[in-house]
C-alpha atoms as a PDB file:
ATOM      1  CA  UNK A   1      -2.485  -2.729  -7.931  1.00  0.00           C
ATOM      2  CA  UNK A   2      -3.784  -5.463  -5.189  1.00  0.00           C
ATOM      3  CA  UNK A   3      -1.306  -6.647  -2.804  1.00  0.00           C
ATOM      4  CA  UNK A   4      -2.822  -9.549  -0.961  1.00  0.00           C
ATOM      5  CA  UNK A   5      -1.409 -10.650   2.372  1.00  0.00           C
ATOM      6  CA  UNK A   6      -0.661 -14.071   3.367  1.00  0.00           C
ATOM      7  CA  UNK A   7      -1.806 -15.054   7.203  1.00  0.00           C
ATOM      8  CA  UNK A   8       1.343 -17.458   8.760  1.00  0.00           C
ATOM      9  CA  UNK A   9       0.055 -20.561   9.472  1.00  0.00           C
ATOM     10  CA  UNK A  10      -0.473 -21.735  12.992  1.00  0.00           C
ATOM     11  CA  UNK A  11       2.888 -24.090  12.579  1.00  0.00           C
ATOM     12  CA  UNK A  12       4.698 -20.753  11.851  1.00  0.00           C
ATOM     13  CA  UNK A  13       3.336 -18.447  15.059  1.00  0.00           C
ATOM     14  CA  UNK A  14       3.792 -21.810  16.987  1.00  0.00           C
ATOM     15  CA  UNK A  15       7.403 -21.623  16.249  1.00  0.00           C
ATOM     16  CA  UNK A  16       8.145 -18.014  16.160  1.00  0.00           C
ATOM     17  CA  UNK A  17       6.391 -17.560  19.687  1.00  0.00           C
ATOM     18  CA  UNK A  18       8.195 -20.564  20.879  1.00  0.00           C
ATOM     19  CA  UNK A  19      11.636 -18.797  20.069  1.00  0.00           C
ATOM     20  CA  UNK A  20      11.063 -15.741  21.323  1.00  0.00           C
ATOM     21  CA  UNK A  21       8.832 -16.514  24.614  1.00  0.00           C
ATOM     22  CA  UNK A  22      11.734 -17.410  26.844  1.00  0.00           C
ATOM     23  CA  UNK A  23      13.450 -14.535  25.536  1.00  0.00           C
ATOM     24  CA  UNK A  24      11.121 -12.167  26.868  1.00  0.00           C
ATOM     25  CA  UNK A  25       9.412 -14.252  29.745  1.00  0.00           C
ATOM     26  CA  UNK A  26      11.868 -15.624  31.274  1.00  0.00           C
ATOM     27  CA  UNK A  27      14.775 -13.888  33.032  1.00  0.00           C
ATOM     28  CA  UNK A  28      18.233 -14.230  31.755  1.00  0.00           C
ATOM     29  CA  UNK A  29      22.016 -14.007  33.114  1.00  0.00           C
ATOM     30  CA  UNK A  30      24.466 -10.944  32.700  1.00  0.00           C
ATOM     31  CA  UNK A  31      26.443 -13.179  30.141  1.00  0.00           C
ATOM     32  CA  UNK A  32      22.853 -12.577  28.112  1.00  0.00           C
ATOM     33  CA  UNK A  33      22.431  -8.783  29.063  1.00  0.00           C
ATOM     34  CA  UNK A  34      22.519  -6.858  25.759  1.00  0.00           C
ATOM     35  CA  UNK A  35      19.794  -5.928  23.065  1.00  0.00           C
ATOM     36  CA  UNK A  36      17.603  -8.394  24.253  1.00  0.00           C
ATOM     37  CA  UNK A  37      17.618  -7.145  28.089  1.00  0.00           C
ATOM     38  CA  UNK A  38      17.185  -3.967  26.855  1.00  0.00           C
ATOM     39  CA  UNK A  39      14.619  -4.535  24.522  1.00  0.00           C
ATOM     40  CA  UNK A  40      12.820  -6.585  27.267  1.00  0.00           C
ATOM     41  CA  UNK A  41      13.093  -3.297  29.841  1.00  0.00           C
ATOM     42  CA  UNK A  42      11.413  -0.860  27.110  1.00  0.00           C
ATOM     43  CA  UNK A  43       8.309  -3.167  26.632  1.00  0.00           C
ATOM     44  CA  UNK A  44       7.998  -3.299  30.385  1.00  0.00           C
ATOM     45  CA  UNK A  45       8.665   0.258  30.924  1.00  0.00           C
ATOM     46  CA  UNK A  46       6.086   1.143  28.344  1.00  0.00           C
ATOM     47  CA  UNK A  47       3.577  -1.155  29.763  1.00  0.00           C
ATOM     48  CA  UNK A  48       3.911   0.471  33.067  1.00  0.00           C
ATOM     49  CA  UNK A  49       3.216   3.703  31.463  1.00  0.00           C
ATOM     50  CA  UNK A  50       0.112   2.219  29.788  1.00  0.00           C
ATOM     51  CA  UNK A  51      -1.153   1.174  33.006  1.00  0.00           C
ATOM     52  CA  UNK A  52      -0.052   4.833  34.885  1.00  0.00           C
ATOM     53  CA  UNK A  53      -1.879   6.179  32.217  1.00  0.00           C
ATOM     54  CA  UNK A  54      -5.262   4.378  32.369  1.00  0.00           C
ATOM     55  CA  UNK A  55      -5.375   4.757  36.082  1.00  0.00           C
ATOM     56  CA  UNK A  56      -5.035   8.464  35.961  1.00  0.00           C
ATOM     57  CA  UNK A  57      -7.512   8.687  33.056  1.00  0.00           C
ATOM     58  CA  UNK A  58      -9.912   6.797  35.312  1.00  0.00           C
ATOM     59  CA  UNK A  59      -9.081   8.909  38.166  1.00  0.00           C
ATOM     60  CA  UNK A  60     -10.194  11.978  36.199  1.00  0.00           C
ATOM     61  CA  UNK A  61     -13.619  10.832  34.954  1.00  0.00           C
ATOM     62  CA  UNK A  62     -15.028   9.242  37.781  1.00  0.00           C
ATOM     63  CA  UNK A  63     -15.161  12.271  39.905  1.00  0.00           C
ATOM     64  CA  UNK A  64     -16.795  13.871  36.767  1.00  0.00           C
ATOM     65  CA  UNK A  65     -19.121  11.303  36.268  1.00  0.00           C
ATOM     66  CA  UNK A  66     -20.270  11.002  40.177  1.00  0.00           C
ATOM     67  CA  UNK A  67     -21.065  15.098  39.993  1.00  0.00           C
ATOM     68  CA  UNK A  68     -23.022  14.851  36.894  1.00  0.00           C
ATOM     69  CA  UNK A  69     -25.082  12.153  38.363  1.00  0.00           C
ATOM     70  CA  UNK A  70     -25.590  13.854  41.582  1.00  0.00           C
ATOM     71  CA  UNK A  71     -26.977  17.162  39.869  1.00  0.00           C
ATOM     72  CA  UNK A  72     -29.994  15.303  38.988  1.00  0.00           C
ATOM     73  CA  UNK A  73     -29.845  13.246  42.317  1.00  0.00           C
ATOM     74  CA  UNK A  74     -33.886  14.008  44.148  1.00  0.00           C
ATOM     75  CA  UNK A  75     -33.706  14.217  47.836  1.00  0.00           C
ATOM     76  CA  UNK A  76     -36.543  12.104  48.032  1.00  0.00           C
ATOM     77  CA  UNK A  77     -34.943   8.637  46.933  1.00  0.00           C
ATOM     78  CA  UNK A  78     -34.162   5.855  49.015  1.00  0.00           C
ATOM     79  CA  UNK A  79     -30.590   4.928  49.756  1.00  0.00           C
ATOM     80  CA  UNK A  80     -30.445   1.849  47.698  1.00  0.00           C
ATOM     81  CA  UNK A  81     -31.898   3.242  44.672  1.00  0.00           C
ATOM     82  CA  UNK A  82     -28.523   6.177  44.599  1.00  0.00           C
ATOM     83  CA  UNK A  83     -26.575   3.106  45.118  1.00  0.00           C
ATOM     84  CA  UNK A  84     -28.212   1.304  42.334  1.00  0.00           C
ATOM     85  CA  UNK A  85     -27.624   4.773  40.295  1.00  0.00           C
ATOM     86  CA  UNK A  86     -23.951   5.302  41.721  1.00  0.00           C
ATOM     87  CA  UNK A  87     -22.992   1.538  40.580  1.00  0.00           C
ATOM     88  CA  UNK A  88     -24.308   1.953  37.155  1.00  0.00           C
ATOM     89  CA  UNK A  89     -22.988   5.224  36.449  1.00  0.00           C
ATOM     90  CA  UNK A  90     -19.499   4.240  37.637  1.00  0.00           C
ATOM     91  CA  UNK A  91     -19.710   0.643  35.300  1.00  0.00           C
ATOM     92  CA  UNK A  92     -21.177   2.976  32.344  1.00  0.00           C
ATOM     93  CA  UNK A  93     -18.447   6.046  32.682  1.00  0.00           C
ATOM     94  CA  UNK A  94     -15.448   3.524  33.205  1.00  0.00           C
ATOM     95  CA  UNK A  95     -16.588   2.126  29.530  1.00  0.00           C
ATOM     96  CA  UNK A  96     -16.760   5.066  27.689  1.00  0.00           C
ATOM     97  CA  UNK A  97     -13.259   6.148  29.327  1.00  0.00           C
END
């Protein structure tokens, strides 16, 4: 059996964003401090552990990425070319993370 899915129309996301954007944007007074508070404090607690995460993801790989270019680093290249090397490896490692 097909079940097709109907898209909402951009009247309908207009009006469901514009009821619940100040509820999560803007900040409210005690007298408004239940579920919705809450609710508010676990998507910005989980978004800080999103970011905690990436950053220590990063941290791991670019170290890893720097020694694998530097065991095929020559000593015979000129300072700009490693540079050259360093920036693209850190722009192509930082991608695949």
């Amino acid at each position: 059996m097909f079940c097709a899915l109907q898209l909402p129309t951009a009247i309908q996301w207009y009006r469901a964003i514009s009821a619940i954007f100040p509820l999560i944007v803007h900040d409210k007074n005690e007298e408004d401090a239940g579920a919705i508070g809450r609710g508010r404090q676990v998507l910005l607690n989980h978004t800080t552990l999103l970011d905690r995460f990436s950053e220590a993801r990063c941290a791991k790989a670019l170290p890893i990425a720097l020694n694998s270019y530097k065991d095929g680093l020559q000593s015979h290249y000129l300072e700009e070319y490693h540079n050259s090397k360093v920036i693209f490896k850190k722009k192509s490692e930082i991608v695949k993370v």
